[in-house]
PDB file of N, CA and C in Angstrom:
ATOM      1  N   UNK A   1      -7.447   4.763  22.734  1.00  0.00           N
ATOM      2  CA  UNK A   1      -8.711   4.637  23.429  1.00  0.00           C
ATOM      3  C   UNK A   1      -9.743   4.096  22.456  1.00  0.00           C
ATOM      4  N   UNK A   2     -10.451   3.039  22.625  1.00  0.00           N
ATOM      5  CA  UNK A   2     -11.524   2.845  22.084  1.00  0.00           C
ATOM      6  C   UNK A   2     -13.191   2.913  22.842  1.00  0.00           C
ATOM      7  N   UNK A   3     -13.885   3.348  21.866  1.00  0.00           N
ATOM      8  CA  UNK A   3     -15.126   3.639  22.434  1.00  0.00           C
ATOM      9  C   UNK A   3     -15.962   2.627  21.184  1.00  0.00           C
ATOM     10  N   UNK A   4     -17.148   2.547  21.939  1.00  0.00           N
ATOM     11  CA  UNK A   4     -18.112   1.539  21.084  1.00  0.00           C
ATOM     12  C   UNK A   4     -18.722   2.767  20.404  1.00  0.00           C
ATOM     13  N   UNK A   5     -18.966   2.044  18.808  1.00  0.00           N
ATOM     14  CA  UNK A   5     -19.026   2.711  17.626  1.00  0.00           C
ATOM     15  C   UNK A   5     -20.019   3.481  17.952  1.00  0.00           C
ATOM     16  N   UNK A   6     -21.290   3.216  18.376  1.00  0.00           N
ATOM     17  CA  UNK A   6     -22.714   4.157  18.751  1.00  0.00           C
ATOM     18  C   UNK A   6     -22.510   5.573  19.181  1.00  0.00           C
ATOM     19  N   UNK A   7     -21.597   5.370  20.036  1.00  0.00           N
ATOM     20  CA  UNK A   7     -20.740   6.248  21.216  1.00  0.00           C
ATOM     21  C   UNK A   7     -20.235   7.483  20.505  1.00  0.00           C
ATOM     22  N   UNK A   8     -19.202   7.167  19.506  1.00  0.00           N
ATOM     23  CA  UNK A   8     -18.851   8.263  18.494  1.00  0.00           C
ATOM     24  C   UNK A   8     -17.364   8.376  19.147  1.00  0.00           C
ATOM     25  N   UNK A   9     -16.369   8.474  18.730  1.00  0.00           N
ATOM     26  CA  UNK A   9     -15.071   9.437  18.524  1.00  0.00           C
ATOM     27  C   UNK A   9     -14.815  10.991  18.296  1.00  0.00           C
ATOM     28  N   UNK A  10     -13.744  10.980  18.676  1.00  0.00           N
ATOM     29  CA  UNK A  10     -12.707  12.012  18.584  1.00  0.00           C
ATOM     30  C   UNK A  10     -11.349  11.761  18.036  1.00  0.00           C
ATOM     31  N   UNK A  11     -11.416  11.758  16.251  1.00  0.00           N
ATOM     32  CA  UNK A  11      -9.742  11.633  16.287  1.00  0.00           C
ATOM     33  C   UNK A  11      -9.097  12.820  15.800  1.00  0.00           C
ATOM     34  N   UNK A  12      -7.870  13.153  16.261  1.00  0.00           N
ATOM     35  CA  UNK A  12      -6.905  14.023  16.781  1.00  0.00           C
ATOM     36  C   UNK A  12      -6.105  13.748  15.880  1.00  0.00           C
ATOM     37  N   UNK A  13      -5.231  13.752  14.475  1.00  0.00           N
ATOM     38  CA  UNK A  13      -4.509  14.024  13.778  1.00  0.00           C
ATOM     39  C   UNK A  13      -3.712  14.939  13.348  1.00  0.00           C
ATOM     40  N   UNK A  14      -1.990  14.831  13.370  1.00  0.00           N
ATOM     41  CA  UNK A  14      -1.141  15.821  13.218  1.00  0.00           C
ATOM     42  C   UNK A  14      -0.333  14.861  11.748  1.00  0.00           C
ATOM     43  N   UNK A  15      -0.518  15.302  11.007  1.00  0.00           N
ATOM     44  CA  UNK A  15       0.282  15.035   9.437  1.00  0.00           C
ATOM     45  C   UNK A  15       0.766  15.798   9.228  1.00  0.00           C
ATOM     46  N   UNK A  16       1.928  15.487   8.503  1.00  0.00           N
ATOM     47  CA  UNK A  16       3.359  15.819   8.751  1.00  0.00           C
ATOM     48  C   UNK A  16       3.761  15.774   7.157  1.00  0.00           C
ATOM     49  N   UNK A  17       4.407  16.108   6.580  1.00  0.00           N
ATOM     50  CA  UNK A  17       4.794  16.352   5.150  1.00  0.00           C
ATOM     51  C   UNK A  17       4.670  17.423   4.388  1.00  0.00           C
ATOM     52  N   UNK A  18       4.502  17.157   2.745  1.00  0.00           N
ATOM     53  CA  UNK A  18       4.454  18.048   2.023  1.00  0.00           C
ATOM     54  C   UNK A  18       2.829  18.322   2.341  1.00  0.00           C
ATOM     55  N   UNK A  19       2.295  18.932   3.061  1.00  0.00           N
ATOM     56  CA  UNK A  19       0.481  18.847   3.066  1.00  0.00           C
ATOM     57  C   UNK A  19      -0.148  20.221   2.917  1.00  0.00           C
ATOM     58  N   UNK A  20       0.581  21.667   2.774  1.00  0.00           N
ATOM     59  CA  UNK A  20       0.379  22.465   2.751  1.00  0.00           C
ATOM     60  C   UNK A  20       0.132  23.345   1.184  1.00  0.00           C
ATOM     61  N   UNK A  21      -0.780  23.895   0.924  1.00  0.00           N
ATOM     62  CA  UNK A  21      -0.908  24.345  -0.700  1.00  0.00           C
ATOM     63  C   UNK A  21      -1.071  23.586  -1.420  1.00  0.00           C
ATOM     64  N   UNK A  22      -0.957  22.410  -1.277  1.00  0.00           N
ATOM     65  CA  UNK A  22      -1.708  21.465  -2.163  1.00  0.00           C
ATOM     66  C   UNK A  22      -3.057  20.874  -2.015  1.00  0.00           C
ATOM     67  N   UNK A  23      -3.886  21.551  -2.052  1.00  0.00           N
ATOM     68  CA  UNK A  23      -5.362  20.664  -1.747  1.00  0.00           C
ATOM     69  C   UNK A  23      -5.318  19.817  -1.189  1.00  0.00           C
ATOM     70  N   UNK A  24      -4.457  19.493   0.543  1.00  0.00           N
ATOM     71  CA  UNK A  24      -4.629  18.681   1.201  1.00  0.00           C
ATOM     72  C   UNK A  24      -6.003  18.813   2.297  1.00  0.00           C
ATOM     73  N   UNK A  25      -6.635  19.878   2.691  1.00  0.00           N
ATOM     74  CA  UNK A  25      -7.193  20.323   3.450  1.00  0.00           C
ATOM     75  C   UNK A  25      -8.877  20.326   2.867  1.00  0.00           C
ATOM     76  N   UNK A  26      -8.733  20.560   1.724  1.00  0.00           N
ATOM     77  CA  UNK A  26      -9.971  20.463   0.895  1.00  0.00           C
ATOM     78  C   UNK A  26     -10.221  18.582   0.416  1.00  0.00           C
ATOM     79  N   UNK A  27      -8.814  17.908   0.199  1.00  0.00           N
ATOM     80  CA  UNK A  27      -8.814  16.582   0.097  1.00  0.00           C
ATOM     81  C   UNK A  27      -9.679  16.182   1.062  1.00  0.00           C
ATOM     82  N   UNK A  28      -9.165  16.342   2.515  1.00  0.00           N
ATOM     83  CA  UNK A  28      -9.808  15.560   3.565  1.00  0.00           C
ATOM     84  C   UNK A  28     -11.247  16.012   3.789  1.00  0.00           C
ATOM     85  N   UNK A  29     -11.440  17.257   3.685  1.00  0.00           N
ATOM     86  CA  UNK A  29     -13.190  17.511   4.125  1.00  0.00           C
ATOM     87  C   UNK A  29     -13.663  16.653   2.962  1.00  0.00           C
ATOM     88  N   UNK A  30     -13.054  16.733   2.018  1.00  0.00           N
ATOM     89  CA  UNK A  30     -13.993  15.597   1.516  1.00  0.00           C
ATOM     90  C   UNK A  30     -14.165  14.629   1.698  1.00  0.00           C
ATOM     91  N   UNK A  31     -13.152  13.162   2.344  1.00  0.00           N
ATOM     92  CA  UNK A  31     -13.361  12.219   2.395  1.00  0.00           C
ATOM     93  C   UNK A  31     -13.704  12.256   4.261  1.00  0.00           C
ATOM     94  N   UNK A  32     -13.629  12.944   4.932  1.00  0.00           N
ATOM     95  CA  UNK A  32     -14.820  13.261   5.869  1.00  0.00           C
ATOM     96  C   UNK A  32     -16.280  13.147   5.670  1.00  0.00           C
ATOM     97  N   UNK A  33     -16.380  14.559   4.883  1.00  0.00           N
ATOM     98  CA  UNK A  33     -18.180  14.148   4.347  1.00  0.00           C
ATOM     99  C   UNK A  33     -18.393  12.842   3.804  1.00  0.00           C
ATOM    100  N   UNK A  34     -17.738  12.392   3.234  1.00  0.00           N
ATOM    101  CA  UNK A  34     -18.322  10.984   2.307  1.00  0.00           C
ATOM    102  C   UNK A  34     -18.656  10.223   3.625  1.00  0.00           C
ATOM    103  N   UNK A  35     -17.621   9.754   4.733  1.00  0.00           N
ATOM    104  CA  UNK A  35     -17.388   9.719   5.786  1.00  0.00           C
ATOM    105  C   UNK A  35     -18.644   9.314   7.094  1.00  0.00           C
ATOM    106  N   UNK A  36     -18.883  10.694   6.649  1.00  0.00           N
ATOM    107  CA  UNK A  36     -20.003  11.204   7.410  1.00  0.00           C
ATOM    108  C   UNK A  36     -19.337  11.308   9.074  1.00  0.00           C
ATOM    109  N   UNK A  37     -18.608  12.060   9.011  1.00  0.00           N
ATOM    110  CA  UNK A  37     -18.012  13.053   9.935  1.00  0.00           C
ATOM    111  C   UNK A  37     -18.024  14.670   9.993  1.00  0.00           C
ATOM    112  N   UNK A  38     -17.824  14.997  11.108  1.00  0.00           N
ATOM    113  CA  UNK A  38     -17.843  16.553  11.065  1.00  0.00           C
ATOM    114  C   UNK A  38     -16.257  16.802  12.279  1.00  0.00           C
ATOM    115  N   UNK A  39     -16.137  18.299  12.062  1.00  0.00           N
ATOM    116  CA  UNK A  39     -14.819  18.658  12.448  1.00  0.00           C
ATOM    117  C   UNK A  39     -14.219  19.807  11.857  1.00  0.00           C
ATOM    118  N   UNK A  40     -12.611  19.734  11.627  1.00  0.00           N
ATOM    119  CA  UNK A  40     -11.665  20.337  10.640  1.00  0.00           C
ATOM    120  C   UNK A  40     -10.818  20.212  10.294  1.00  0.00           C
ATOM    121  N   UNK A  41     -10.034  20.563   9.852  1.00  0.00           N
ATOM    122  CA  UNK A  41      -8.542  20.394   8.981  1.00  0.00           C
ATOM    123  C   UNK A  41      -8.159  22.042   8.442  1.00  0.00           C
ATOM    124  N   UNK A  42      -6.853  22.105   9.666  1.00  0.00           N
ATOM    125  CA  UNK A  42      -6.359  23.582   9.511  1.00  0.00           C
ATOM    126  C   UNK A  42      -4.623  23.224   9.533  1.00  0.00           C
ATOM    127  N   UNK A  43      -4.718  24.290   8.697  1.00  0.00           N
ATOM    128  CA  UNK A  43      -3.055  24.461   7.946  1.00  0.00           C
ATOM    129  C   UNK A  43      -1.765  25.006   9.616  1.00  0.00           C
ATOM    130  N   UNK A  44      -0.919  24.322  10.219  1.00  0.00           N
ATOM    131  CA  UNK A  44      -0.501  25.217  11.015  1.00  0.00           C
ATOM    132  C   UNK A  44       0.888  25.426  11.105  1.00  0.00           C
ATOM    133  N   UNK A  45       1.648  26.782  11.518  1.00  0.00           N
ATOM    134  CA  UNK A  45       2.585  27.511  11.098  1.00  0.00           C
ATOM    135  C   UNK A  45       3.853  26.923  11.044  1.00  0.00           C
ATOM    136  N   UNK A  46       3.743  25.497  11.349  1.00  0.00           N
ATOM    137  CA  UNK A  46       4.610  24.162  11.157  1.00  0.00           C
ATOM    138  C   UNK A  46       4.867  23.512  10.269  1.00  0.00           C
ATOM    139  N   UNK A  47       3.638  24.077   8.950  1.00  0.00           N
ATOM    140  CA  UNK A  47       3.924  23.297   8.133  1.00  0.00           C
ATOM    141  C   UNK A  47       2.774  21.924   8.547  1.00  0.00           C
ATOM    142  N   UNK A  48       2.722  21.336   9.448  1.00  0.00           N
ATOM    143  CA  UNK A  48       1.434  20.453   9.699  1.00  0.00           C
ATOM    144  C   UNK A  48      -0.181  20.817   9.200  1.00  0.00           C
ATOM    145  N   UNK A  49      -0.741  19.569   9.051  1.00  0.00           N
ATOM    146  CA  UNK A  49      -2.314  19.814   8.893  1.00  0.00           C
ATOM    147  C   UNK A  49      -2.895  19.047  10.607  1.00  0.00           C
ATOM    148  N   UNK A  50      -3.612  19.900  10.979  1.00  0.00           N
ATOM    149  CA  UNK A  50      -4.179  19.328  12.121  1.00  0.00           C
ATOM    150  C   UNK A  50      -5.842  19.071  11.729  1.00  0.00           C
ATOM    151  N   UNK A  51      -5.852  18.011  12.020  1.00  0.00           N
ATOM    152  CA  UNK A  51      -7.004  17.118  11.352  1.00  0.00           C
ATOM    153  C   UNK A  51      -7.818  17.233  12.955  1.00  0.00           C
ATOM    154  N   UNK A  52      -9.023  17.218  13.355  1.00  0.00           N
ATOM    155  CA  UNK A  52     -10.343  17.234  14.018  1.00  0.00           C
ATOM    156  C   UNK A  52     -11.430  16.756  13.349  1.00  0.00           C
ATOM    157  N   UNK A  53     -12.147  14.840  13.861  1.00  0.00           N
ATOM    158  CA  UNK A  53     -12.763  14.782  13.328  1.00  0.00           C
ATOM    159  C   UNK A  53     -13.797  13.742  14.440  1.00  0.00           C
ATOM    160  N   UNK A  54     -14.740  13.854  14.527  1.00  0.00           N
ATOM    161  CA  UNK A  54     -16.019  13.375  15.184  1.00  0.00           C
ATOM    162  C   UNK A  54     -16.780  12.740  14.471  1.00  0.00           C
ATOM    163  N   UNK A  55     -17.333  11.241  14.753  1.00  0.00           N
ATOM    164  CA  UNK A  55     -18.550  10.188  14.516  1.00  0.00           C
ATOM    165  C   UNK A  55     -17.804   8.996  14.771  1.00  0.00           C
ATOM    166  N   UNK A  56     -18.858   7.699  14.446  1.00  0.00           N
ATOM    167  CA  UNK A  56     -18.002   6.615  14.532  1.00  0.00           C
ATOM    168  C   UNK A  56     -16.873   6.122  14.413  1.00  0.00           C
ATOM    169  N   UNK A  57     -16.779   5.436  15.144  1.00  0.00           N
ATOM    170  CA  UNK A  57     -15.227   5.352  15.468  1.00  0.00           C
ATOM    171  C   UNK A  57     -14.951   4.385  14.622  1.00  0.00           C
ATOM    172  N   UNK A  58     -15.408   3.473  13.632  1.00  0.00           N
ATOM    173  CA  UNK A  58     -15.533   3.020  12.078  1.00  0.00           C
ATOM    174  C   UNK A  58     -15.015   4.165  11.080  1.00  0.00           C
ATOM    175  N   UNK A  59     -15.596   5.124  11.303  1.00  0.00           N
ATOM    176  CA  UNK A  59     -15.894   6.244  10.392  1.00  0.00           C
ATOM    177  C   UNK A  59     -14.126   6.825  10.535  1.00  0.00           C
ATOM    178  N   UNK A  60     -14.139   7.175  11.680  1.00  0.00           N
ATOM    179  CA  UNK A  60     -12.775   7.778  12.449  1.00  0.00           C
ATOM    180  C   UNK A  60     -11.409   7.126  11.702  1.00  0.00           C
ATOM    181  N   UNK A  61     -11.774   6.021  12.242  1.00  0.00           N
ATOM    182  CA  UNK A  61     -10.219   4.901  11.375  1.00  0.00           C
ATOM    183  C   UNK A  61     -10.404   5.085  10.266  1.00  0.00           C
ATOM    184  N   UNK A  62     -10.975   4.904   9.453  1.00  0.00           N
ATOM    185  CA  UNK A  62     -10.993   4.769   7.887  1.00  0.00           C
ATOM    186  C   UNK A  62     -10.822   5.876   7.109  1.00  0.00           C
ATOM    187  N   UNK A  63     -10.988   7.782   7.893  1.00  0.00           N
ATOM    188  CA  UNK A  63     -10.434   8.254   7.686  1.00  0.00           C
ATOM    189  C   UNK A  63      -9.263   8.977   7.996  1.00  0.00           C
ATOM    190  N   UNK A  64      -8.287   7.950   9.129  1.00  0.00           N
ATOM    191  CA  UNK A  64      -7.093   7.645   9.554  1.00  0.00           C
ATOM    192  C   UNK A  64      -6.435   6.811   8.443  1.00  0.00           C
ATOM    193  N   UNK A  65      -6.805   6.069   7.784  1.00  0.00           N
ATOM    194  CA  UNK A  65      -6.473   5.253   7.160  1.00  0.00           C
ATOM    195  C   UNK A  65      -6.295   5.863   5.497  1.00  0.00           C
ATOM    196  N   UNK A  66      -7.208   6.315   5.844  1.00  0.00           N
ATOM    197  CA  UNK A  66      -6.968   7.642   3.972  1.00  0.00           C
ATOM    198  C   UNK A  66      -6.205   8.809   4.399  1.00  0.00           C
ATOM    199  N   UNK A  67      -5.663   9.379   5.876  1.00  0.00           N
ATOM    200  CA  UNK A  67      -4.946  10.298   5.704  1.00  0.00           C
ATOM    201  C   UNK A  67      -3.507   9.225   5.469  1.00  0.00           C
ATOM    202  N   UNK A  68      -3.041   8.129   5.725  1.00  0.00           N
ATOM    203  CA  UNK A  68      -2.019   7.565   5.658  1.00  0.00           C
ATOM    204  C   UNK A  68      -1.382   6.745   4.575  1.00  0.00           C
ATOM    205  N   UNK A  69      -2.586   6.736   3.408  1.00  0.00           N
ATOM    206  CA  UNK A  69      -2.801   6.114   2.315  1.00  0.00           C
ATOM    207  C   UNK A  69      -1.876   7.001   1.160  1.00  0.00           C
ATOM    208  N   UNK A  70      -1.722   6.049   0.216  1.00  0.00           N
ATOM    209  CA  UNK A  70      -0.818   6.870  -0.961  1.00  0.00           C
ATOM    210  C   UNK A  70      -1.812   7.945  -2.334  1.00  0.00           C
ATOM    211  N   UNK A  71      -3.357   8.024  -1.906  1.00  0.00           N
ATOM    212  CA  UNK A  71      -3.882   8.841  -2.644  1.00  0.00           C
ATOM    213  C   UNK A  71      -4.319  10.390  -1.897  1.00  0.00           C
ATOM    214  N   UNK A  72      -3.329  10.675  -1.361  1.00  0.00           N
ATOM    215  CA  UNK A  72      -3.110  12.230  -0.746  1.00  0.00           C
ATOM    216  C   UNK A  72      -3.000  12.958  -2.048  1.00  0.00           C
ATOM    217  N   UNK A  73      -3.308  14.095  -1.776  1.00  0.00           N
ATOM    218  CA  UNK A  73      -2.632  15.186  -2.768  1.00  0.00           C
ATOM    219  C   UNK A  73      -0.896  15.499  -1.581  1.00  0.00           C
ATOM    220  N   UNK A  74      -0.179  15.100  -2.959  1.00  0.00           N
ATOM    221  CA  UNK A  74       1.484  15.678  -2.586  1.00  0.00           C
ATOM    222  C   UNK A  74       2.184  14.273  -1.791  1.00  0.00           C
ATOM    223  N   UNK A  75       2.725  14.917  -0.654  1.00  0.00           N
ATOM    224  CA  UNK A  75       3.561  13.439   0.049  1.00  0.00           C
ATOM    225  C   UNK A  75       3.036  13.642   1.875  1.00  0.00           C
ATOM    226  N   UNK A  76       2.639  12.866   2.123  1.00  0.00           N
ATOM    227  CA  UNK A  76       2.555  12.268   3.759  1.00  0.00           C
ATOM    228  C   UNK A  76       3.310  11.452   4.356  1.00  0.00           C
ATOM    229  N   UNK A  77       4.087  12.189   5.091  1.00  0.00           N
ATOM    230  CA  UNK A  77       5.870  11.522   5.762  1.00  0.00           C
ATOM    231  C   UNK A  77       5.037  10.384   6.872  1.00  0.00           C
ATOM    232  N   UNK A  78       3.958  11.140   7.735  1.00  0.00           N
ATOM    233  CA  UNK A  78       3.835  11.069   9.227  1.00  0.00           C
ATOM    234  C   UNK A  78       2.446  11.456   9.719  1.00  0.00           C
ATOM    235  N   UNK A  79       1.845  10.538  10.467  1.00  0.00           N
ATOM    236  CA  UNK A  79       0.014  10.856  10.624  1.00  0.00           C
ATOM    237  C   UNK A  79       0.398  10.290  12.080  1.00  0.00           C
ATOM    238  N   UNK A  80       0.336  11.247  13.159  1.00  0.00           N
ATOM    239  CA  UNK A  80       0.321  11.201  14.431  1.00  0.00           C
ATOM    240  C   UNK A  80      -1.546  11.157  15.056  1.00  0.00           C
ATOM    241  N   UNK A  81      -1.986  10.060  15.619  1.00  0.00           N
ATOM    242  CA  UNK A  81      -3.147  10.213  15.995  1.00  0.00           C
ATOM    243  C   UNK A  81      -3.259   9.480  17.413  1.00  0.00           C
ATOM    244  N   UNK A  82      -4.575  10.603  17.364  1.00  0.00           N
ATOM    245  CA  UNK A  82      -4.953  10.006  19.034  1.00  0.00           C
ATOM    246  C   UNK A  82      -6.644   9.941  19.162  1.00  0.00           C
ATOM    247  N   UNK A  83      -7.160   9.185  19.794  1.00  0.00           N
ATOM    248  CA  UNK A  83      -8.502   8.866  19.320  1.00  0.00           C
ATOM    249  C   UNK A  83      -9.072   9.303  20.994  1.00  0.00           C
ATOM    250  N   UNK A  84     -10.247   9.967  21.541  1.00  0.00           N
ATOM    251  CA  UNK A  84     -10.469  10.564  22.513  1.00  0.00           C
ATOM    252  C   UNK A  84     -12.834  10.196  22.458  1.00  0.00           C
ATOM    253  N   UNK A  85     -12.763  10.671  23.604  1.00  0.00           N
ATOM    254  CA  UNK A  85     -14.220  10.503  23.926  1.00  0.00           C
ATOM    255  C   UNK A  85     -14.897  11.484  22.963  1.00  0.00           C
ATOM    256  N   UNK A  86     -16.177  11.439  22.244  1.00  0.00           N
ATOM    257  CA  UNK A  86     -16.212  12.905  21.071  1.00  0.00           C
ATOM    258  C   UNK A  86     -16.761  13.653  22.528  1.00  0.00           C
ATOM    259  N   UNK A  87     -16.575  15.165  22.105  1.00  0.00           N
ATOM    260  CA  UNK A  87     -17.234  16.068  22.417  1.00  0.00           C
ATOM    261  C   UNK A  87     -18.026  16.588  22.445  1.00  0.00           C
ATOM    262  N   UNK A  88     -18.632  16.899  20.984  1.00  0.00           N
ATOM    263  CA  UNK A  88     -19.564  17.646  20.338  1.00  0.00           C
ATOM    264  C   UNK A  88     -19.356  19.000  20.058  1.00  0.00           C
ATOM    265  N   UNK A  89     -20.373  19.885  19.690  1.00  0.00           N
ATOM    266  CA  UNK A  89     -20.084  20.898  18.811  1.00  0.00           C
ATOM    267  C   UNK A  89     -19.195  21.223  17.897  1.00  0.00           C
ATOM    268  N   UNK A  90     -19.284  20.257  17.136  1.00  0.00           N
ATOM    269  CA  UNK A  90     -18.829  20.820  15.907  1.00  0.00           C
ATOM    270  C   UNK A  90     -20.178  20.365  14.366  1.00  0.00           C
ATOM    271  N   UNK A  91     -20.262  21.386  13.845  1.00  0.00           N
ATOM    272  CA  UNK A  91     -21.045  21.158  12.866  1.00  0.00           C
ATOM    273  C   UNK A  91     -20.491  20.735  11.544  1.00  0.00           C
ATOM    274  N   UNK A  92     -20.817  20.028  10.480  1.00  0.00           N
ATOM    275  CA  UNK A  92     -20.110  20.019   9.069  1.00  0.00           C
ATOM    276  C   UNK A  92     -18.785  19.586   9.043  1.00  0.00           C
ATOM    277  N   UNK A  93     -18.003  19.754   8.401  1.00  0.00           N
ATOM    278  CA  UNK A  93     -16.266  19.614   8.444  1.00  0.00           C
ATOM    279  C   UNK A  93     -15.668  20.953   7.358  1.00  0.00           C
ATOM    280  N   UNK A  94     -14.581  21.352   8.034  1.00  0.00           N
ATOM    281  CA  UNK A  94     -14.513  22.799   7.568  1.00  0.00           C
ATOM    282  C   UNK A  94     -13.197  22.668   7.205  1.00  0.00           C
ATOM    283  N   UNK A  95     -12.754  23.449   6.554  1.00  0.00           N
ATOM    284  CA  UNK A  95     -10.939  23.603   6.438  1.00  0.00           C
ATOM    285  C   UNK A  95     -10.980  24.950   6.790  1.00  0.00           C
ATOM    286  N   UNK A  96      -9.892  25.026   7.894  1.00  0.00           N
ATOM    287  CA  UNK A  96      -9.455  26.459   8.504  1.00  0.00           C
ATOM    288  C   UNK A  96      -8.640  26.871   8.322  1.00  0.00           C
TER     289      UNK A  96
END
């Protein structure tokens, strides 16, 4: 789905790999904030990081594009995404 950049996103990320205990979760809020996105990134009992992240949809890809990139902390097999209308409420970017 694309929406015009003004508009804002919703992307939906499931990464897949080694992403757990390694400062993967603290990796991404950061290159969120730089970003200038808000959302989260929570560890889940799969072994996955589920990524939630809201603003431009510029903003959105590019940090689609750094979860798929080779400067992760550890190894990233697999970045499943889906890009949606934003919602709102969410404040900051958090790791859960």
């Amino acid at each position: 789905m694309s929406a015009p950049d003004g508009d804002g996103v919703r992307l939906v990320a499931w990464v897949h790999g080694r992403v757990q205990g390694v400062g993967f979760r603290w990796w991404t809020r950061s290159r969120a904030l730089e970003l200038g996105l808000s959302g989260y990134a929570a560890n889940k009992p799969d072994g996955r990081v589920h990524v939630v992240a809201e603003g431009p949809e510029s903003a959105c890809r590019a940090l689609s594009d750094l979860l798929r990139g080779g400067d992760t902390p550890e190894r990233v097999d697999l970045v499943v995404d889906t890009y949606e209308p934003a919602r709102g409420g969410l404040t900051g970017f958090v790791e859960r």
